[in-house]
C-alpha atoms as a PDB file:
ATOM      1  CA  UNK A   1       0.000   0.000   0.000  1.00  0.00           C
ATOM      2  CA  UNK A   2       0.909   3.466  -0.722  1.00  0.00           C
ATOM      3  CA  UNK A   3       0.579   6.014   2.050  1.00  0.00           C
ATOM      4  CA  UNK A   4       0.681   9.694   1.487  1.00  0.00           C
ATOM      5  CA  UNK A   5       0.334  11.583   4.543  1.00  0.00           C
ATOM      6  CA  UNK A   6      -0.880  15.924   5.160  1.00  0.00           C
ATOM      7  CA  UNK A   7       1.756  16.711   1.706  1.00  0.00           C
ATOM      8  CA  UNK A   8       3.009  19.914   1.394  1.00  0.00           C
ATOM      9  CA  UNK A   9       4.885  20.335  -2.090  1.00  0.00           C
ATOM     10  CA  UNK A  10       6.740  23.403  -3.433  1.00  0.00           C
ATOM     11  CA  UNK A  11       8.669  24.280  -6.138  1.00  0.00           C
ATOM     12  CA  UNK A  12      11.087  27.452  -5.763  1.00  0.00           C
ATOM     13  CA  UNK A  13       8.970  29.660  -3.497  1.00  0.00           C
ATOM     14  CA  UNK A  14       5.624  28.064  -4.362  1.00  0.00           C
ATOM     15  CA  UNK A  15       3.323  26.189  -2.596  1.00  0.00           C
ATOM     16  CA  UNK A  16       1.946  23.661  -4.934  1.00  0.00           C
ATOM     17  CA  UNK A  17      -0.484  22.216  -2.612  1.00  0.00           C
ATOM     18  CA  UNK A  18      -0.602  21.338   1.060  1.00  0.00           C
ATOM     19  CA  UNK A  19      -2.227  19.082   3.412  1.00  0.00           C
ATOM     20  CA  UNK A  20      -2.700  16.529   0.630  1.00  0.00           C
ATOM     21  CA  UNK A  21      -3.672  12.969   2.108  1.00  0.00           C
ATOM     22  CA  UNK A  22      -4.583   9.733   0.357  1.00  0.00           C
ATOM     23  CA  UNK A  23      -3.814   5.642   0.402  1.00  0.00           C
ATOM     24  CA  UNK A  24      -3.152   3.935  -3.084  1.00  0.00           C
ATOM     25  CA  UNK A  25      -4.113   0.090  -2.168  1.00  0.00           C
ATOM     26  CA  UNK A  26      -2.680  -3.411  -3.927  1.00  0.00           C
ATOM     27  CA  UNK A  27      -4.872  -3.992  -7.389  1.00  0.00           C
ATOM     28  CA  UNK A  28      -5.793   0.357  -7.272  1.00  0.00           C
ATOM     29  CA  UNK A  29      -5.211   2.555  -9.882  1.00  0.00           C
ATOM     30  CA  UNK A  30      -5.536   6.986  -9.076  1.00  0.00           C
ATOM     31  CA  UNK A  31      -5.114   9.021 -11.775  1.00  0.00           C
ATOM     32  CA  UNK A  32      -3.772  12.711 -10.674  1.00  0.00           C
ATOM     33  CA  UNK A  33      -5.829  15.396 -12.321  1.00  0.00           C
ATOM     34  CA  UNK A  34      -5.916  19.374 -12.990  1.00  0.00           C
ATOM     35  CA  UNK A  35      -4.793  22.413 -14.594  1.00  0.00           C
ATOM     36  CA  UNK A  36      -0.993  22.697 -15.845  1.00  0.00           C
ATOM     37  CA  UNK A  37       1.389  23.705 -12.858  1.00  0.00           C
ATOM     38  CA  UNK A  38      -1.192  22.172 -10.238  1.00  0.00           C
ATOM     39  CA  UNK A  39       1.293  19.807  -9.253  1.00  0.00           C
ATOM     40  CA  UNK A  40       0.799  16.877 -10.630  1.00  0.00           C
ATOM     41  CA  UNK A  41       4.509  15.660 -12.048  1.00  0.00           C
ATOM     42  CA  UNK A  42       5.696  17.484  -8.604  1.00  0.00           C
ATOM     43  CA  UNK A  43       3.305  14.577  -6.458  1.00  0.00           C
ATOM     44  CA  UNK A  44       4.852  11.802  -9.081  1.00  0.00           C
ATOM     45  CA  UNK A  45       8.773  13.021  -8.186  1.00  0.00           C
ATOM     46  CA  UNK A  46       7.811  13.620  -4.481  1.00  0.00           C
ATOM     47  CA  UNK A  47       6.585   9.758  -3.990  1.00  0.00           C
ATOM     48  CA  UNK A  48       9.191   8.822  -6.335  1.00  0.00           C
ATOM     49  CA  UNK A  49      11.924  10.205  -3.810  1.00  0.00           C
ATOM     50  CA  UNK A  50      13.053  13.085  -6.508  1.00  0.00           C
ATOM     51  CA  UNK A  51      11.596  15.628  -4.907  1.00  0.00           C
ATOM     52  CA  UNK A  52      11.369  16.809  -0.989  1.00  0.00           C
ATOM     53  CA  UNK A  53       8.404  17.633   0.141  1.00  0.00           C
ATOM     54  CA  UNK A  54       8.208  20.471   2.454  1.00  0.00           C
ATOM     55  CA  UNK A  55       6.178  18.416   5.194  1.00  0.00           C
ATOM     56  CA  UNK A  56       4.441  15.346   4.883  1.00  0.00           C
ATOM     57  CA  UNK A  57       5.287  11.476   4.813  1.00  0.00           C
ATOM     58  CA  UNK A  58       4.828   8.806   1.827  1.00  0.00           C
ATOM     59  CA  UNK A  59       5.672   5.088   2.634  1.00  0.00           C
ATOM     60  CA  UNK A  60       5.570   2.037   0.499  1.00  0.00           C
ATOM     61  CA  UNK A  61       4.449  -0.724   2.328  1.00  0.00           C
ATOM     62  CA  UNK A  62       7.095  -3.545   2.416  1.00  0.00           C
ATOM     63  CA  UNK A  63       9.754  -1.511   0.940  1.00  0.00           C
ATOM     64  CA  UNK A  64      12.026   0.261   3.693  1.00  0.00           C
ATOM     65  CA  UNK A  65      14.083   2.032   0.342  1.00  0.00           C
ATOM     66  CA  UNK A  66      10.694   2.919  -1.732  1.00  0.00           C
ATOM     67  CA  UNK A  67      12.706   3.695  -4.733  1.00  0.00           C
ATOM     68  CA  UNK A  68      13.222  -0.122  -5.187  1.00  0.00           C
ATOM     69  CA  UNK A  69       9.645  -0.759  -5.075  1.00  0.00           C
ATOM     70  CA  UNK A  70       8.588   1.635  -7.993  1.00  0.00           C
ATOM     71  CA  UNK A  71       9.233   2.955 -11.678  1.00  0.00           C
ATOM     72  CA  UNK A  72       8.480   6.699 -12.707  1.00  0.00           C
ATOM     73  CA  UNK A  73       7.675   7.073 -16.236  1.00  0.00           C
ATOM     74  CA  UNK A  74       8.108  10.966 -16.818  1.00  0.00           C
ATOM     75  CA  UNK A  75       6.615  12.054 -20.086  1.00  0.00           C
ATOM     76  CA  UNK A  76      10.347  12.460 -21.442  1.00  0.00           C
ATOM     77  CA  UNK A  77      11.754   9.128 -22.650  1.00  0.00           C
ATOM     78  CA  UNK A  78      14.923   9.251 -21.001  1.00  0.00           C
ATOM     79  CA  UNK A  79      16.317   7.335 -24.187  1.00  0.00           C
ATOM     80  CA  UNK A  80      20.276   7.826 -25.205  1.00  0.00           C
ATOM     81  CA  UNK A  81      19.789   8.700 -29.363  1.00  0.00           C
ATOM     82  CA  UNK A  82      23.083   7.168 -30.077  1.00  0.00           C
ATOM     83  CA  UNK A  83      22.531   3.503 -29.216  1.00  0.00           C
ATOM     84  CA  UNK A  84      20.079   1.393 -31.073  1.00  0.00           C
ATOM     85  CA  UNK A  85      16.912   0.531 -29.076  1.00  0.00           C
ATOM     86  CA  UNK A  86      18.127  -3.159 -28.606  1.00  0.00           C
ATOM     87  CA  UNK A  87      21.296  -1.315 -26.352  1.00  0.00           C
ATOM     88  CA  UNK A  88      18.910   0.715 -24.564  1.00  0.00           C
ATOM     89  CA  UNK A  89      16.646  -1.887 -23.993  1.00  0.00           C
ATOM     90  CA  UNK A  90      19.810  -4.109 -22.245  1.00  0.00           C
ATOM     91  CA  UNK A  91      21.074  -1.430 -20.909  1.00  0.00           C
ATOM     92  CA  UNK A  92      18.078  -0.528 -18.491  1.00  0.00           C
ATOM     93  CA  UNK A  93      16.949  -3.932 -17.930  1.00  0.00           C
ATOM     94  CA  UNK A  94      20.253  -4.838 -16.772  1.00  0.00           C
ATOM     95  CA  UNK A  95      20.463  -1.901 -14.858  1.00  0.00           C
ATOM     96  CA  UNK A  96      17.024  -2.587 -12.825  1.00  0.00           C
ATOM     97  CA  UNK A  97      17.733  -6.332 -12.903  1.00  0.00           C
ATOM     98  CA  UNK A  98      15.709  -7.834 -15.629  1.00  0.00           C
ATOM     99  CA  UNK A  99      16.770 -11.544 -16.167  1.00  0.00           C
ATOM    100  CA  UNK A 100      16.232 -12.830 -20.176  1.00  0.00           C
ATOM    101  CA  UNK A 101      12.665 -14.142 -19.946  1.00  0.00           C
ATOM    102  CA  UNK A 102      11.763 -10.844 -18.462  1.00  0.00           C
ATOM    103  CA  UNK A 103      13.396  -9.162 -21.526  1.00  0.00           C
ATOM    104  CA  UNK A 104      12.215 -11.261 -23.865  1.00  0.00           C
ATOM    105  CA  UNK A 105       8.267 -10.684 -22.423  1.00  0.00           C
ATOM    106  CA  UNK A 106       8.770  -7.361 -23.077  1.00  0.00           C
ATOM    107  CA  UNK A 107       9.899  -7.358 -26.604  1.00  0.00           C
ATOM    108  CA  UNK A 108       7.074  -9.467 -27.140  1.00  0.00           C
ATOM    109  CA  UNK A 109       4.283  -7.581 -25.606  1.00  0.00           C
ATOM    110  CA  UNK A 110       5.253  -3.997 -26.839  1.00  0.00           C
ATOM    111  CA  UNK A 111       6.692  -5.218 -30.692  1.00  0.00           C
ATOM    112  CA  UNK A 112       9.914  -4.443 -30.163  1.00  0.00           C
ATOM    113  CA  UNK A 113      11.678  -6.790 -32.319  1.00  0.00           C
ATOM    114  CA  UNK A 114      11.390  -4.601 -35.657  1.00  0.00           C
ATOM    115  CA  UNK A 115      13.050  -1.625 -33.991  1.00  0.00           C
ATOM    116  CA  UNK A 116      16.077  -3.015 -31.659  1.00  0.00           C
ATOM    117  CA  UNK A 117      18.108  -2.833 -34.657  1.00  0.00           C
ATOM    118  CA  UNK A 118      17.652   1.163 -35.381  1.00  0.00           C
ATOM    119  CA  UNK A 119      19.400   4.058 -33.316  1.00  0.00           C
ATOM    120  CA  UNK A 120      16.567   5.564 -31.072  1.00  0.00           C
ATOM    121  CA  UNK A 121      17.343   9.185 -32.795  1.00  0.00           C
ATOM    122  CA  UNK A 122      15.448   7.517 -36.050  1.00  0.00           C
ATOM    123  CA  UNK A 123      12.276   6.435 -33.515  1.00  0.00           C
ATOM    124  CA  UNK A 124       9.265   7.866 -33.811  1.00  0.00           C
ATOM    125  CA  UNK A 125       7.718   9.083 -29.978  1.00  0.00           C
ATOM    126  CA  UNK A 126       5.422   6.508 -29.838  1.00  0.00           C
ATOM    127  CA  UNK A 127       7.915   3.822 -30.855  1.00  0.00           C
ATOM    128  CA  UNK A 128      10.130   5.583 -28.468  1.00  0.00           C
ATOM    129  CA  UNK A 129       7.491   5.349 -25.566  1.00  0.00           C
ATOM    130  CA  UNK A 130       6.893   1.590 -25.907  1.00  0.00           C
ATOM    131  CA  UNK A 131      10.538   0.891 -25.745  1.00  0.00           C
ATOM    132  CA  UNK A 132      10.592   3.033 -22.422  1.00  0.00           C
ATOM    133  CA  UNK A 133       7.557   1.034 -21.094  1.00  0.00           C
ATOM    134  CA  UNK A 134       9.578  -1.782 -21.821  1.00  0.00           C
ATOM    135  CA  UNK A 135      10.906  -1.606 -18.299  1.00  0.00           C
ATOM    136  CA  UNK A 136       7.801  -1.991 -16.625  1.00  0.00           C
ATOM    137  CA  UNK A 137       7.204  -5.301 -18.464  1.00  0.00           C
ATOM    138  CA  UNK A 138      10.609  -6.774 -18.202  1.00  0.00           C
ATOM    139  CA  UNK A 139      11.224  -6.214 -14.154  1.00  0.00           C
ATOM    140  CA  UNK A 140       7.791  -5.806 -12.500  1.00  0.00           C
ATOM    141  CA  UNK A 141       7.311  -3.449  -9.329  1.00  0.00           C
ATOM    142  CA  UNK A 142       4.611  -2.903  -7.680  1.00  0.00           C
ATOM    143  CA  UNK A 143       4.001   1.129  -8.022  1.00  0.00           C
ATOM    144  CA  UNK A 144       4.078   2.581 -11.570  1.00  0.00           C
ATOM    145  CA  UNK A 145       3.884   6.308 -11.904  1.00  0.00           C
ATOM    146  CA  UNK A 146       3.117   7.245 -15.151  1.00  0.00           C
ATOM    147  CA  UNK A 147       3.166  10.752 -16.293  1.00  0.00           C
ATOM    148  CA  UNK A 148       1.116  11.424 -19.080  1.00  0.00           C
ATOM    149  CA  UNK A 149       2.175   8.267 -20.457  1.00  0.00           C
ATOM    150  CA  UNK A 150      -0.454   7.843 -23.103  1.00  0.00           C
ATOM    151  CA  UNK A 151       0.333  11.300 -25.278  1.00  0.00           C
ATOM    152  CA  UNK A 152       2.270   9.646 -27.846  1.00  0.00           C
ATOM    153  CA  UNK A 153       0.862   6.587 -28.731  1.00  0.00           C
ATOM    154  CA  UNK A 154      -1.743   6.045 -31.179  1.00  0.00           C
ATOM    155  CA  UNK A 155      -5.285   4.176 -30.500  1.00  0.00           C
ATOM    156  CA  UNK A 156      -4.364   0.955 -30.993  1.00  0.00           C
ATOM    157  CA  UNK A 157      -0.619   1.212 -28.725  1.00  0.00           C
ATOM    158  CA  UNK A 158      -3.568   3.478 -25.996  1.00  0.00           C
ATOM    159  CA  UNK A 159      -5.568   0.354 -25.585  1.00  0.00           C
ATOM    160  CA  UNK A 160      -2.599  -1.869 -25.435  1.00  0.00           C
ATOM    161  CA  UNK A 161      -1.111   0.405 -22.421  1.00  0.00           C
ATOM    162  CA  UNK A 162      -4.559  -0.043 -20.875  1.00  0.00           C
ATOM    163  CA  UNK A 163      -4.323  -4.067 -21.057  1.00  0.00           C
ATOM    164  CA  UNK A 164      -0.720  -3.789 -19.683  1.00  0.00           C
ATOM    165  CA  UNK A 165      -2.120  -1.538 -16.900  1.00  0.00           C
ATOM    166  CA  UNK A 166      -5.033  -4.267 -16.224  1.00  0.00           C
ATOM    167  CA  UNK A 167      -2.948  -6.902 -15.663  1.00  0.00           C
ATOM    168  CA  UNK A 168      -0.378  -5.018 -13.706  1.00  0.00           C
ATOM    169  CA  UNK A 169      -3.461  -4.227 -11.420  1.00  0.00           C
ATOM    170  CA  UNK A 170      -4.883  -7.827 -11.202  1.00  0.00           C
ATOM    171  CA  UNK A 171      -1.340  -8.935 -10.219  1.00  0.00           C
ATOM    172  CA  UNK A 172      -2.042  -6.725  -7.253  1.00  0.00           C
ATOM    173  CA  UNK A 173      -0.049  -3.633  -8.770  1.00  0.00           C
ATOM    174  CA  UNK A 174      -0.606  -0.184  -8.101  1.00  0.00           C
ATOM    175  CA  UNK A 175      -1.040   2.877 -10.280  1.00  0.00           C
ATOM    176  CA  UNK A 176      -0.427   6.549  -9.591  1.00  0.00           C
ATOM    177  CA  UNK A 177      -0.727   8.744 -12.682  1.00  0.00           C
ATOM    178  CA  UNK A 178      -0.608  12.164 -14.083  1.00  0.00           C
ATOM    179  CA  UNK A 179      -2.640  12.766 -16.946  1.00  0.00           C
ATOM    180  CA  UNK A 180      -4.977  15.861 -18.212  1.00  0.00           C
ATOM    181  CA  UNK A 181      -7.879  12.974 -19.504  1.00  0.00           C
ATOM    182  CA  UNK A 182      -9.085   9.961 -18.115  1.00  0.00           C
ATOM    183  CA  UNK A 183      -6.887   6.709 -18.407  1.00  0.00           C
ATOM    184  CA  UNK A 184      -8.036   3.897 -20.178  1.00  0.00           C
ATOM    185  CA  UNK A 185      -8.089   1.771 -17.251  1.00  0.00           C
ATOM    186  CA  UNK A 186     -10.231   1.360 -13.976  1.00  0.00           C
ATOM    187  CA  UNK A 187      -9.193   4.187 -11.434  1.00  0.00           C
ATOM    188  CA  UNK A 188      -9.999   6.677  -8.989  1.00  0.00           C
ATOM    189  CA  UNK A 189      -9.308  10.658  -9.682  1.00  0.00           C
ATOM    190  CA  UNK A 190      -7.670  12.808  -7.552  1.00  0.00           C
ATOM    191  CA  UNK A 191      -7.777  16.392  -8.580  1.00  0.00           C
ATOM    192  CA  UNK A 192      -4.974  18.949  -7.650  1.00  0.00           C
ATOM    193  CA  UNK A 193      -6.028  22.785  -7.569  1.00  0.00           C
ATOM    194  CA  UNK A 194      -3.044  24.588  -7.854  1.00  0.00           C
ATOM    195  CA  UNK A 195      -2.091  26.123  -4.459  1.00  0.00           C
ATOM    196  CA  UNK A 196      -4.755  24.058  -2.178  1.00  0.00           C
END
């Protein structure tokens, strides 16, 4: 279970939002609404660890180092250009401890085998954001925070995100997510009102 606890985020001399308190249970999905600057990617880095709050507490149940029990997705790839998307690929999975089968599960359920071949500076975004989600298939933890994860895929690579997300849930995963529209995917909204 996530716990968030009476958050109070800032950025430079800005309160984001304060006071902010909510539980994110095994098989639960919350999807983190409102108006640009409310906060939103600010909440994702804060439970993430990237970002100190100014008061507040977020545990992970189970997980004394909560960093090990999560992913963050930020809505930039975080993709080197100059290796091909097979290097990439290897690279984080090795990195966060993916063993072959986990790899290969991946490359299967996100297509990957045309493109591990080609340099990710030739990659479109949304071939670019399935190799990225790559790592959530290849070395499962239980919290995924995805921000705005869904922007540059197309309707077909949408609803295959969503089944991803499904089973991740019926696993017993968790979701927290930034997004400006509803996810394709059973959840709960939380709305953020910039300063509140």
């Amino acid at each position: 279970m996530l716990r968030v606890h009476d958050l109070t985020v800032a950025r430079g001399d800005r309160v984001l939002f304060s006071g902010l308190c909510f539980e994110l249970e095994a098989g639960t999905a919350r999807v983190v609404m409102g108006a640009n600057g409310a906060g939103k990617t600010s909440l994702l880095r804060a439970v993430a660890g990237l970002l100190r709050p100014l008061a507040g507490q977020i545990s992970l149940t189970d997980y004394e180092d909560r960093q090990a029990g999560l992913y963050l997705m930020g809505h930039q790839d975080g993709l080197k250009g100059g290796r091909t998307a097979g290097e990439e690929l290897a690279f984080w999975c090795g990195w966060a401890g993916a063993d072959p089968a986990g790899i290969a599960r991946a490359v299967e359920r996100l297509a990957l085998t045309p493109l591990l071949g080609l340099p990710v500076r030739v990659l479109s975004a949304g071939q670019k954001k399935r190799l990225a989600l790559a790592r959530l298939v290849a070395v499962p933890r239980p919290l995924w925070l995805l921000d705005e994860t869904l922007a540059p895929l197309d309707a077909g690579w949408r609803q295959a995100v969503a089944d991803l997300a499904e089973t991740h849930l019926a696993e017993g995963g968790m979701i927290l997510a930034a997004a400006h529209d509803p996810m394709p995917f059973e959840h709960q909204v939380l709305t953020l009102e910039a300063g509140r």
